[in-house]
PDB file of N, CA and C in Angstrom:
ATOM      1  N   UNK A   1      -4.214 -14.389 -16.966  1.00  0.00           N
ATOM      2  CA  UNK A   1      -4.113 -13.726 -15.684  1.00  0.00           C
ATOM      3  C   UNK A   1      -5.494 -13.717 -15.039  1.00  0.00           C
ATOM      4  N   UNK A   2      -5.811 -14.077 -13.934  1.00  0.00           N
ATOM      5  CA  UNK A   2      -6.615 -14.453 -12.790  1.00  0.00           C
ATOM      6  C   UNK A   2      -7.154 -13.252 -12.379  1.00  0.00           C
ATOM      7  N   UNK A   3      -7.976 -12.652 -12.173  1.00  0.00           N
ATOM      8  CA  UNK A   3      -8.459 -11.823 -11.286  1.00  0.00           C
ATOM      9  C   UNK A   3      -8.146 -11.497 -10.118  1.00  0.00           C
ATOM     10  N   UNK A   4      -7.631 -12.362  -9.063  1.00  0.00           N
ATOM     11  CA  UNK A   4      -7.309 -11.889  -7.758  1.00  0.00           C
ATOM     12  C   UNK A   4      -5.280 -11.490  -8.302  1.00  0.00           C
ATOM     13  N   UNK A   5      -4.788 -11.811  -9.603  1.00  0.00           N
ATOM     14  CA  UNK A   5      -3.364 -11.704  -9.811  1.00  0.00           C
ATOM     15  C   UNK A   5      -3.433  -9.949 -10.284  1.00  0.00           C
ATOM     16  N   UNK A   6      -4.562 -10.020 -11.087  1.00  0.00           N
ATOM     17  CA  UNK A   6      -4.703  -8.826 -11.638  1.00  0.00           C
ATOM     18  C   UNK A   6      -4.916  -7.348 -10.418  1.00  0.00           C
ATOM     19  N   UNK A   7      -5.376  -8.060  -9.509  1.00  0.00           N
ATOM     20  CA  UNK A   7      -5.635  -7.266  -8.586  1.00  0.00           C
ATOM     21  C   UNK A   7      -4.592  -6.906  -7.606  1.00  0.00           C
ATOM     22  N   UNK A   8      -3.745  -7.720  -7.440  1.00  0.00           N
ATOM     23  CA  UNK A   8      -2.583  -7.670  -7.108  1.00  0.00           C
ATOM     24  C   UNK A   8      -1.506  -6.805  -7.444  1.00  0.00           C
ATOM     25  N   UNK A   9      -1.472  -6.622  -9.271  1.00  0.00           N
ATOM     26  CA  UNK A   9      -1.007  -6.134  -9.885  1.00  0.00           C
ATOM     27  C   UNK A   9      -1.159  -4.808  -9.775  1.00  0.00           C
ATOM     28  N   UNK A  10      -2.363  -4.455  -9.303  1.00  0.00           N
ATOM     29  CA  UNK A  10      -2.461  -3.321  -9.598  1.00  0.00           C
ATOM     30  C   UNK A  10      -2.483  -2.283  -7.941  1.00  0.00           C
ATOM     31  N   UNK A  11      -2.064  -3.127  -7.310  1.00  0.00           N
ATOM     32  CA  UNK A  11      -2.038  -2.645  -6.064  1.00  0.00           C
ATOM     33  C   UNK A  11      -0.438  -2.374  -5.748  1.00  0.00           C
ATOM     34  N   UNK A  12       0.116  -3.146  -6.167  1.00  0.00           N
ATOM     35  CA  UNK A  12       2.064  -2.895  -6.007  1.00  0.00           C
ATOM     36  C   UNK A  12       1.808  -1.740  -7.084  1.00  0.00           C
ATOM     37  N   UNK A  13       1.518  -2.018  -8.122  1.00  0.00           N
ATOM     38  CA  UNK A  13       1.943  -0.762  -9.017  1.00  0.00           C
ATOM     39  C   UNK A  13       1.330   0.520  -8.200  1.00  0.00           C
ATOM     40  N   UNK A  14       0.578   0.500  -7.847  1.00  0.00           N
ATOM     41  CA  UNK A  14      -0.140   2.045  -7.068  1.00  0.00           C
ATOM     42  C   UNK A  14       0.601   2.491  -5.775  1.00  0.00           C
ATOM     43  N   UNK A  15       1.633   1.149  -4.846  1.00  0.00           N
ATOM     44  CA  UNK A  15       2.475   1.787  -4.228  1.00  0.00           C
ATOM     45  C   UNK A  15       3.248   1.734  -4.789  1.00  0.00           C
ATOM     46  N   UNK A  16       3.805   1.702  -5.799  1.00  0.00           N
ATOM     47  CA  UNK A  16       5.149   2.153  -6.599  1.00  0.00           C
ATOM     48  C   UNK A  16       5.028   3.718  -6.785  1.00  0.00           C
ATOM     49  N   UNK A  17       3.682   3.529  -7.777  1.00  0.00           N
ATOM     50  CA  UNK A  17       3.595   5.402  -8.033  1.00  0.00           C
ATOM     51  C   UNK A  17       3.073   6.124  -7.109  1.00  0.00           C
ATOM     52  N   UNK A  18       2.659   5.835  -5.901  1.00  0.00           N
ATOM     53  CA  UNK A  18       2.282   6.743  -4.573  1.00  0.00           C
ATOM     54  C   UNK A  18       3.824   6.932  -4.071  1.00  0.00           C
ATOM     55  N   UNK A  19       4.474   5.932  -3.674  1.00  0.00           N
ATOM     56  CA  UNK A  19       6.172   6.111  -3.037  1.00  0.00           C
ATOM     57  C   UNK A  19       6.487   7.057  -4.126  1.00  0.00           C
ATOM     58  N   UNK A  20       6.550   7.421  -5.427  1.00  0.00           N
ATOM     59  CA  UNK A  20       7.262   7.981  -5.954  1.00  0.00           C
ATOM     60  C   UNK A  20       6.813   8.989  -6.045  1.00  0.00           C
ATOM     61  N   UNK A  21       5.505   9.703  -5.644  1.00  0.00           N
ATOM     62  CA  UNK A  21       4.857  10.713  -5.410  1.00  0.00           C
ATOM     63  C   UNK A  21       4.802  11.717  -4.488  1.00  0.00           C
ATOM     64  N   UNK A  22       5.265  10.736  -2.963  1.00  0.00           N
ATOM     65  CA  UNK A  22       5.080  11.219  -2.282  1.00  0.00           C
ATOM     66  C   UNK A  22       5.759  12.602  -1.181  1.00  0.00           C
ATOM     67  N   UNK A  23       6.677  13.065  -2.033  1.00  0.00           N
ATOM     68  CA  UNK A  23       7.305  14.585  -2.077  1.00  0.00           C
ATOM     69  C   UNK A  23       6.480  15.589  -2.677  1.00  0.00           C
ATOM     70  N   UNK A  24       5.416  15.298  -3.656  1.00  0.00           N
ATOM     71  CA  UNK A  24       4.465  16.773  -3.970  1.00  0.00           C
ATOM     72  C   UNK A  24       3.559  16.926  -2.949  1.00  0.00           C
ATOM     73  N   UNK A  25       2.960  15.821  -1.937  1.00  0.00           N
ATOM     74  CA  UNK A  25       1.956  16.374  -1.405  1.00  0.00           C
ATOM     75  C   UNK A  25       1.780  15.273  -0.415  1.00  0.00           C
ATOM     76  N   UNK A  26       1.334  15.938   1.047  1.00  0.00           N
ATOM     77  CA  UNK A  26       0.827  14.303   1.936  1.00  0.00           C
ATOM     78  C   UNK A  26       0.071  13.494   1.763  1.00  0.00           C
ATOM     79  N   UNK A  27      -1.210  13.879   1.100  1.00  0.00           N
ATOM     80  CA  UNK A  27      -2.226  13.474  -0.031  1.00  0.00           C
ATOM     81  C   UNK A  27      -1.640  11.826  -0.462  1.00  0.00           C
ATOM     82  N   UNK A  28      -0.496  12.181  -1.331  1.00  0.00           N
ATOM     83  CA  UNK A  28       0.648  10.707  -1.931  1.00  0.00           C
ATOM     84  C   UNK A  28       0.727   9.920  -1.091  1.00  0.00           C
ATOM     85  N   UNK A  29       1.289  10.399   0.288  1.00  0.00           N
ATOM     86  CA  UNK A  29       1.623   9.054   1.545  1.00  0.00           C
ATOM     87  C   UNK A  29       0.167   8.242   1.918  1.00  0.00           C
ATOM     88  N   UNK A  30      -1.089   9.395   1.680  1.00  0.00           N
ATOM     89  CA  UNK A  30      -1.781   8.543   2.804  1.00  0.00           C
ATOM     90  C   UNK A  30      -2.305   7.683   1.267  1.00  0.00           C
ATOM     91  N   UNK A  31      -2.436   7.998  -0.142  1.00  0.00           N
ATOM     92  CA  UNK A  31      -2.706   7.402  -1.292  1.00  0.00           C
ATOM     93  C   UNK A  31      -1.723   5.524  -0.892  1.00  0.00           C
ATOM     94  N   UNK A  32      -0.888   6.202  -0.711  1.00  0.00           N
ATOM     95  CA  UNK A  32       0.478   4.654  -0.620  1.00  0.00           C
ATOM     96  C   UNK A  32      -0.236   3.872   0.413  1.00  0.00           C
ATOM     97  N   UNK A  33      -0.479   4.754   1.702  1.00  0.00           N
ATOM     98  CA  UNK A  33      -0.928   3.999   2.537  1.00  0.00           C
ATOM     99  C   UNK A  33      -1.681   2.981   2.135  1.00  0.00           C
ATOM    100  N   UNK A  34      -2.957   3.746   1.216  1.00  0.00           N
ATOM    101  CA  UNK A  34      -4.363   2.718   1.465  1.00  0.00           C
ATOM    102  C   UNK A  34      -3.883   1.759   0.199  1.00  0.00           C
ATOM    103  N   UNK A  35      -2.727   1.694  -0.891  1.00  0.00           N
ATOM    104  CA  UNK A  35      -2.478   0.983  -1.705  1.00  0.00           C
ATOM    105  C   UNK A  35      -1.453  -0.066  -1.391  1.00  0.00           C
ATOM    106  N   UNK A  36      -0.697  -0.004  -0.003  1.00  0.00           N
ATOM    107  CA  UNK A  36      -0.442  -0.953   0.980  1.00  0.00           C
ATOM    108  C   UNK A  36      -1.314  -1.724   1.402  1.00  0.00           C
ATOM    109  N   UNK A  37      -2.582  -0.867   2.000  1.00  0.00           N
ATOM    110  CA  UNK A  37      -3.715  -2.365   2.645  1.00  0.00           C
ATOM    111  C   UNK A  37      -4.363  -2.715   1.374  1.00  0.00           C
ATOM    112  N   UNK A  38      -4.362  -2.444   0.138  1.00  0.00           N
ATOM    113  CA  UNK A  38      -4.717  -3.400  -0.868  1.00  0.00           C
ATOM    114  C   UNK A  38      -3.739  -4.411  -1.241  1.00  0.00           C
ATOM    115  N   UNK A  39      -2.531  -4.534  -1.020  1.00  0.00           N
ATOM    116  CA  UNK A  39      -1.527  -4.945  -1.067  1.00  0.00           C
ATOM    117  C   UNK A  39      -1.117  -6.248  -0.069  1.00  0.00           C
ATOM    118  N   UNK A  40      -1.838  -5.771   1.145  1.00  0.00           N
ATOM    119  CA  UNK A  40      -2.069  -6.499   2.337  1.00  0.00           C
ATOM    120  C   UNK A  40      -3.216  -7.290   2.189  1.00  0.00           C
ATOM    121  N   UNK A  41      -4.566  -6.915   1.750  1.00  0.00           N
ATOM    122  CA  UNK A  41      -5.397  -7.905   1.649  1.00  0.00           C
ATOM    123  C   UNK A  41      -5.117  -9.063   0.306  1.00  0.00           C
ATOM    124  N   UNK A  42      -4.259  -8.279  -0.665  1.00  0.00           N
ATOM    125  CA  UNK A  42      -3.987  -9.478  -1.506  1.00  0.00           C
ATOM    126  C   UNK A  42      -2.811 -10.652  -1.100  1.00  0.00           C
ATOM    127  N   UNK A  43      -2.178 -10.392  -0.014  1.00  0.00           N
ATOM    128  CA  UNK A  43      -1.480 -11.175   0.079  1.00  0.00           C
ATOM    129  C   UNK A  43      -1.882 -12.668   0.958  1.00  0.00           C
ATOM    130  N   UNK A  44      -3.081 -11.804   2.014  1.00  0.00           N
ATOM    131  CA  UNK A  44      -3.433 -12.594   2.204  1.00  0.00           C
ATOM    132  C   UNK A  44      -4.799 -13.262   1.869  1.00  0.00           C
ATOM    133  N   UNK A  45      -5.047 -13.170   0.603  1.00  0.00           N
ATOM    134  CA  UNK A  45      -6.223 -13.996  -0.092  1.00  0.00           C
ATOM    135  C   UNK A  45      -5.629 -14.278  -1.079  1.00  0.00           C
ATOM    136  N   UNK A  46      -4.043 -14.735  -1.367  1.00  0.00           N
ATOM    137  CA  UNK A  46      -3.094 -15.543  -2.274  1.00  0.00           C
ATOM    138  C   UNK A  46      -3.121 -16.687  -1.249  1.00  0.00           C
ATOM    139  N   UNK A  47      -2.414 -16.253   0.147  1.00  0.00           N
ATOM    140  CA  UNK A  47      -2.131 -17.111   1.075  1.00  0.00           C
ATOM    141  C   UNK A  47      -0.656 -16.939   1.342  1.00  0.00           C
ATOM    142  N   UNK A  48      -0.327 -16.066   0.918  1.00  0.00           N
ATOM    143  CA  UNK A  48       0.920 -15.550   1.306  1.00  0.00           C
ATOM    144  C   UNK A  48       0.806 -14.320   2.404  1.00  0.00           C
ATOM    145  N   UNK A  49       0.782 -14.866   3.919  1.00  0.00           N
ATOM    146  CA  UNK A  49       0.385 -14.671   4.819  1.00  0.00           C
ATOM    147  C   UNK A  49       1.074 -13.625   5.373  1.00  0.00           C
ATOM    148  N   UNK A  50       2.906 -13.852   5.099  1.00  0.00           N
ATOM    149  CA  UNK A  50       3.766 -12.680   5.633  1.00  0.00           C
ATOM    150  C   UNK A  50       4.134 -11.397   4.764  1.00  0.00           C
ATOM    151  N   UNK A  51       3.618 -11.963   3.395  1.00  0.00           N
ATOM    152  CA  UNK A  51       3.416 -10.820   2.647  1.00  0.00           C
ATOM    153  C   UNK A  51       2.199  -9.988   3.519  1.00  0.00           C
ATOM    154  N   UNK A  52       1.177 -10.160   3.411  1.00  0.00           N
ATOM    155  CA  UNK A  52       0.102  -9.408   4.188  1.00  0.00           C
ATOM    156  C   UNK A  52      -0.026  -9.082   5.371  1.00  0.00           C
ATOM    157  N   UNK A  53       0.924  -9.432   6.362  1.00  0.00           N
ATOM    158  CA  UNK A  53       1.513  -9.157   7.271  1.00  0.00           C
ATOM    159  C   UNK A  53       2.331  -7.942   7.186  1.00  0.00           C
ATOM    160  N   UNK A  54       3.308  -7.684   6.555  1.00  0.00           N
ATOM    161  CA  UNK A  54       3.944  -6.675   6.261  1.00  0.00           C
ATOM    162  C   UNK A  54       3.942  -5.823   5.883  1.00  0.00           C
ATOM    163  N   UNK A  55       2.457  -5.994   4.733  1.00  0.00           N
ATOM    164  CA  UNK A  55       2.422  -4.879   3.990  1.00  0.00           C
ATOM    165  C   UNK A  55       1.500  -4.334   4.686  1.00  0.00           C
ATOM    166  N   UNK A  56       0.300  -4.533   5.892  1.00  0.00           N
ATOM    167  CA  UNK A  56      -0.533  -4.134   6.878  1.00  0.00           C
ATOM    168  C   UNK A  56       0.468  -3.381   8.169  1.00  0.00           C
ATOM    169  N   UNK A  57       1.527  -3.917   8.251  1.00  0.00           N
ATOM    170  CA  UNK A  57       2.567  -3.034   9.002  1.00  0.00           C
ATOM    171  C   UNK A  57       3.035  -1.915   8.521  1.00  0.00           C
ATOM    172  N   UNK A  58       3.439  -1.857   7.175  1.00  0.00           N
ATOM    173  CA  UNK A  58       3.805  -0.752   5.976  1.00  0.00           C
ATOM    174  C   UNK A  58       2.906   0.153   5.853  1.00  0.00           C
ATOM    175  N   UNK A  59       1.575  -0.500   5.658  1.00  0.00           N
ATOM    176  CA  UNK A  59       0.279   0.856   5.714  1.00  0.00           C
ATOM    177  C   UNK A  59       0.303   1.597   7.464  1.00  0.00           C
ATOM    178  N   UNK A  60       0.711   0.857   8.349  1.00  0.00           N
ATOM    179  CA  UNK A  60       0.555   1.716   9.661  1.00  0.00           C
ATOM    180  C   UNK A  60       1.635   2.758   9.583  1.00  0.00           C
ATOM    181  N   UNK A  61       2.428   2.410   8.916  1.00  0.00           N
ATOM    182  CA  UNK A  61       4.092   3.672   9.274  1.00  0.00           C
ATOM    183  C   UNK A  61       3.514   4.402   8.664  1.00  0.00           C
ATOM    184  N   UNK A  62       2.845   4.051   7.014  1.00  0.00           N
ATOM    185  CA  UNK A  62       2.504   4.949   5.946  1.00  0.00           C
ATOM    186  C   UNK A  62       1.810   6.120   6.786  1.00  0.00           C
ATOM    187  N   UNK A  63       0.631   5.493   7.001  1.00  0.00           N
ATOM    188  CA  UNK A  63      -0.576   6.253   7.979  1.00  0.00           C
ATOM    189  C   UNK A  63       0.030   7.308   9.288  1.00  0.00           C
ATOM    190  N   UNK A  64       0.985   6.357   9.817  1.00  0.00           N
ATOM    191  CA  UNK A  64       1.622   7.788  10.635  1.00  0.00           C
ATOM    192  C   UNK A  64       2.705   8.675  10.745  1.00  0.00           C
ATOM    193  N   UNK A  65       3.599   8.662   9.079  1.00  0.00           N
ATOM    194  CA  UNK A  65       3.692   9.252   8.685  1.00  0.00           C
ATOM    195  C   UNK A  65       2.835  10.850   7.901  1.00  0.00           C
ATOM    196  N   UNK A  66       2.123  10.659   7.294  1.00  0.00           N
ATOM    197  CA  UNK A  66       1.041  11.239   6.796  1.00  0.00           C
ATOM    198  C   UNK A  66       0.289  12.165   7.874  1.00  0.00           C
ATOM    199  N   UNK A  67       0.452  11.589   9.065  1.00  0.00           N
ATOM    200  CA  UNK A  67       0.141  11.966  10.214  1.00  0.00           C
ATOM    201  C   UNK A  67       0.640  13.181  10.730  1.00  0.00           C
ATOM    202  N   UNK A  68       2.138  12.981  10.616  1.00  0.00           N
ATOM    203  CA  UNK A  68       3.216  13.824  11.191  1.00  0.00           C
ATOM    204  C   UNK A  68       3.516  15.039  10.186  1.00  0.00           C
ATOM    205  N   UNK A  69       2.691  14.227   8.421  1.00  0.00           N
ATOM    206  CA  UNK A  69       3.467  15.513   7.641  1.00  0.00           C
ATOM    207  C   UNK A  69       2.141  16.503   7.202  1.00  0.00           C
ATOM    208  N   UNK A  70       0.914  16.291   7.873  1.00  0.00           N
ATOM    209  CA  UNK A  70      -0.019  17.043   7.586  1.00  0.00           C
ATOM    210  C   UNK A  70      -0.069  18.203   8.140  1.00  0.00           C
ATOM    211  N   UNK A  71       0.594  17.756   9.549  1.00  0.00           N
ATOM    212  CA  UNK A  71       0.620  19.045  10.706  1.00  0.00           C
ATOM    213  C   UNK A  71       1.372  20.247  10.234  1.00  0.00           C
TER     214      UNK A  71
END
């Protein structure tokens, strides 16, 4: 396993356990958030372009969500 795979790896897994977190505290959403744009920059320094596309769209809902549930 590659370094940029490993890194990868560990960025889906962190929005796995932030999404599954994110009912104790808003803290979790904006955690998911920023483990989306790691998610997003790995996709696109694989070269899987619409992966990182999406998942940079996913961190914006994340983000304004988090937004709405801080208030």
């Amino acid at each position: 396993m590659d370094g940029l795979t490993l890194f990868g790896l560990v960025a889906v897994a962190a929005m796995l356990i932030f999404y599954a977190l994110e009912k104790r505290s808003h803290w979790f959403i904006l955690a998911f958030a920023g483990s989306c744009i790691l998610a997003s920059i790995y996709g696109f320094l694989q070269g899987a372009w619409p992966f990182g596309l999406v998942e940079a769209v996913w961190s914006a809902v994340a983000i304004r969500r988090w937004w709405g549930e801080k208030r």
